[in-house]
Protein backbone atom coordinates (compact mmCIF):
# COMPACT_ATOMS: atom_id res chain seq x y z
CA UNK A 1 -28.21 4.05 -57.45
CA UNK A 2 -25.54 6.51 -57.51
CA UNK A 3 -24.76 8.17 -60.89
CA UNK A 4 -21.53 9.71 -62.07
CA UNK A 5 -21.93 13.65 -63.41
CA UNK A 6 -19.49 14.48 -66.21
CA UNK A 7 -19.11 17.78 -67.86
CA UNK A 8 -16.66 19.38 -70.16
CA UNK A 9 -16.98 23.14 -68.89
CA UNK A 10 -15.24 22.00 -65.91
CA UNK A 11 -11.69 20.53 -65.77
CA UNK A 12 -11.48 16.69 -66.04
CA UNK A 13 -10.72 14.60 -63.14
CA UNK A 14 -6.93 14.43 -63.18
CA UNK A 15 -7.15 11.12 -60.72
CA UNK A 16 -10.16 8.15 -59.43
CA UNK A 17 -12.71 10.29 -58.90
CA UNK A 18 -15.72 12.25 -60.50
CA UNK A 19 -16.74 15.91 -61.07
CA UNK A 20 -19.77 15.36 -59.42
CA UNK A 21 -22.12 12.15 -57.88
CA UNK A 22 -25.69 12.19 -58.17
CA UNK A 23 -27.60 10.05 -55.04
CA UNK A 24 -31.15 10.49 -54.26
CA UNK A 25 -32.03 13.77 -54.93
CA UNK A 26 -28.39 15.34 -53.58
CA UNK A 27 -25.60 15.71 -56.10
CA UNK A 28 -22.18 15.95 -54.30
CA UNK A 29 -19.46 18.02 -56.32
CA UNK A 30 -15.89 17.18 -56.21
CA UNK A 31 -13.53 20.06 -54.82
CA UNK A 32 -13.00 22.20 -57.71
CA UNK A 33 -9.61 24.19 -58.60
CA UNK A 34 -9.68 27.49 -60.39
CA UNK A 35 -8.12 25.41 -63.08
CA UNK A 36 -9.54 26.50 -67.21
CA UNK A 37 -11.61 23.80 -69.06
CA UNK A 38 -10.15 24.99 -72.10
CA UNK A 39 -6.22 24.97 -71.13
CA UNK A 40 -6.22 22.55 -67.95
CA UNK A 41 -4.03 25.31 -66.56
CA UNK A 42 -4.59 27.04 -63.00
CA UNK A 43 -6.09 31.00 -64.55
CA UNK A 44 -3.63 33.59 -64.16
CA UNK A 45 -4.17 36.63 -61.16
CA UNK A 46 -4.90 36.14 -57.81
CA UNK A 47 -7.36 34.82 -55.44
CA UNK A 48 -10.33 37.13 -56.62
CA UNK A 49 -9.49 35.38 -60.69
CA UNK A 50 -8.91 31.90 -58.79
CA UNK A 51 -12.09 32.24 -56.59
CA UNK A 52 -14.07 32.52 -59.67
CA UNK A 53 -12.85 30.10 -61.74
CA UNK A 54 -13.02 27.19 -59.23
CA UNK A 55 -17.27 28.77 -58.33
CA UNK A 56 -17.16 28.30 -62.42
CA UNK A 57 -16.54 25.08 -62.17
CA UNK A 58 -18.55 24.31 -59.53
CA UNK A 59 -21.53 26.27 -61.21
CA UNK A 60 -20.81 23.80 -64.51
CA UNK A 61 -20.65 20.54 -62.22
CA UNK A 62 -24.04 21.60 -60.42
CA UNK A 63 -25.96 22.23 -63.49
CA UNK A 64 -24.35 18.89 -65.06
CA UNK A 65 -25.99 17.29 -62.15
CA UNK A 66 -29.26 19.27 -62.72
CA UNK A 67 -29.11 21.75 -59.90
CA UNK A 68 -28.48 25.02 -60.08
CA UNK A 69 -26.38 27.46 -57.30
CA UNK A 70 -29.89 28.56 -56.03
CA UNK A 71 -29.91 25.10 -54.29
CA UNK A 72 -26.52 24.51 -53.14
CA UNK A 73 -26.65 23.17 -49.46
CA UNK A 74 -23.39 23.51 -47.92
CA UNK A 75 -19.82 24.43 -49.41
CA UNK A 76 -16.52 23.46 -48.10
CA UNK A 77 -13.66 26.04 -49.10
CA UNK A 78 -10.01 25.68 -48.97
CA UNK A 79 -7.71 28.29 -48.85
CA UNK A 80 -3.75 29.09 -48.10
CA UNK A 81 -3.83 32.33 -47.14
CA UNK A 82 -6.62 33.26 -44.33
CA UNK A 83 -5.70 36.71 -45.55
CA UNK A 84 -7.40 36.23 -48.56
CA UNK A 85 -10.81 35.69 -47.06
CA UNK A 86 -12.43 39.01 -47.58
CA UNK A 87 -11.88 38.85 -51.28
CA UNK A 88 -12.76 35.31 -51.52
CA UNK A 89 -15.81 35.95 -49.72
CA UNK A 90 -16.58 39.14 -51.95
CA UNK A 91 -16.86 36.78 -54.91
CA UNK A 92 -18.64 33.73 -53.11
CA UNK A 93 -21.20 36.26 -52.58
CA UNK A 94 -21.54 37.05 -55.87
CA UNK A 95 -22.45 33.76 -57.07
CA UNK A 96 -24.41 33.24 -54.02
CA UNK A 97 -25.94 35.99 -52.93
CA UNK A 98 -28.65 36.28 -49.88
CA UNK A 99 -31.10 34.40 -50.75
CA UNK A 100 -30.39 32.27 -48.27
CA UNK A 101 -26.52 31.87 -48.70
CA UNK A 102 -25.81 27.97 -48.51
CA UNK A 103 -23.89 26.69 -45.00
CA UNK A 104 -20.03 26.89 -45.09
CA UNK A 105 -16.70 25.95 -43.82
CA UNK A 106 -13.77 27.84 -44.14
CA UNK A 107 -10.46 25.63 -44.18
CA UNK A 108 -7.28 26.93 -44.07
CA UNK A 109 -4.23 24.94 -45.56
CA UNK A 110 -0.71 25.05 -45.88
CA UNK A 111 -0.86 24.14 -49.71
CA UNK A 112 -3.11 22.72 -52.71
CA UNK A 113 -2.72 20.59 -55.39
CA UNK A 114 -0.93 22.46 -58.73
CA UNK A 115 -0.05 25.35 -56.56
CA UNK A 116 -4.30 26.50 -56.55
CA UNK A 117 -4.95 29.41 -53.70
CA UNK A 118 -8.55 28.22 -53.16
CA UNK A 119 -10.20 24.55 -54.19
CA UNK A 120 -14.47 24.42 -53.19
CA UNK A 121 -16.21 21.36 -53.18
CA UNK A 122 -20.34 21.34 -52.47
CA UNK A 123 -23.33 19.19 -51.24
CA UNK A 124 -26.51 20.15 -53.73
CA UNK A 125 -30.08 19.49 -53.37
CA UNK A 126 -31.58 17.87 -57.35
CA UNK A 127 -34.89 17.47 -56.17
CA UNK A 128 -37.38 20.86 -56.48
CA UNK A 129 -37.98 22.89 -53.13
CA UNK A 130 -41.30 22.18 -52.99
């Protein structure tokens, strides 16, 4: 049975949806925008200050879901400006590291919702590696 994951450190679903659902042992995160908890306001600065905000998020919806980054799977990220790649990526790495990094996609789009530069959804493994 699938099981809705709720958590106030990341910004509440402004529509029909959830942060995160929990199936099996994979949680699947809703794209998240680098909007605060705190304000519900996109974080001022630029793509590096966006970029972590929305992996923020996406760290709070994981652990919600009883995961951790450590066993993300595969990320989906969004962005508007294809220029802004090497900083996004500079700061995905930091949350993610080498260990090994999870699969991606890189998306390019003309615009997102509340005027966000990046948005990054995720498919997480719940159940232990072992």
């Amino acid at each position: 049975m699938k099981q809705a994951i709720q958590t106030d450190l990341a910004p509440q679903a402004r529509g029909r949806y959830s942060q995160g659902i929990h199936w099996r042992d994979l949680l699947f995160v809703s794209g998240q925008l680098p909007i605060d908890p705190l304000t519900g306001e996109i974080v001022p600065g630029g793509i590096r200050e966006q970029t972590e905000r929305a992996l923020l998020n996406l760290q709070a919806v994981v652990v919600a879901g009883g995961s951790s980054l450590k066993q993300v799977l595969k990320t989906t990220l969004y962005i508007t400006a294809i220029a802004d790649w090497d900083e996004v990526n500079a700061v995905y790495a930091s949350f993610f590291g080498d260990d090994p990094p999870p699969a991606r996609a890189v998306v390019p789009v003309k615009e997102l919702h509340f005027g966000a530069l990046v948005e990054i959804e995720a498919i997480t493994a719940t159940a232990s590696e072992d």
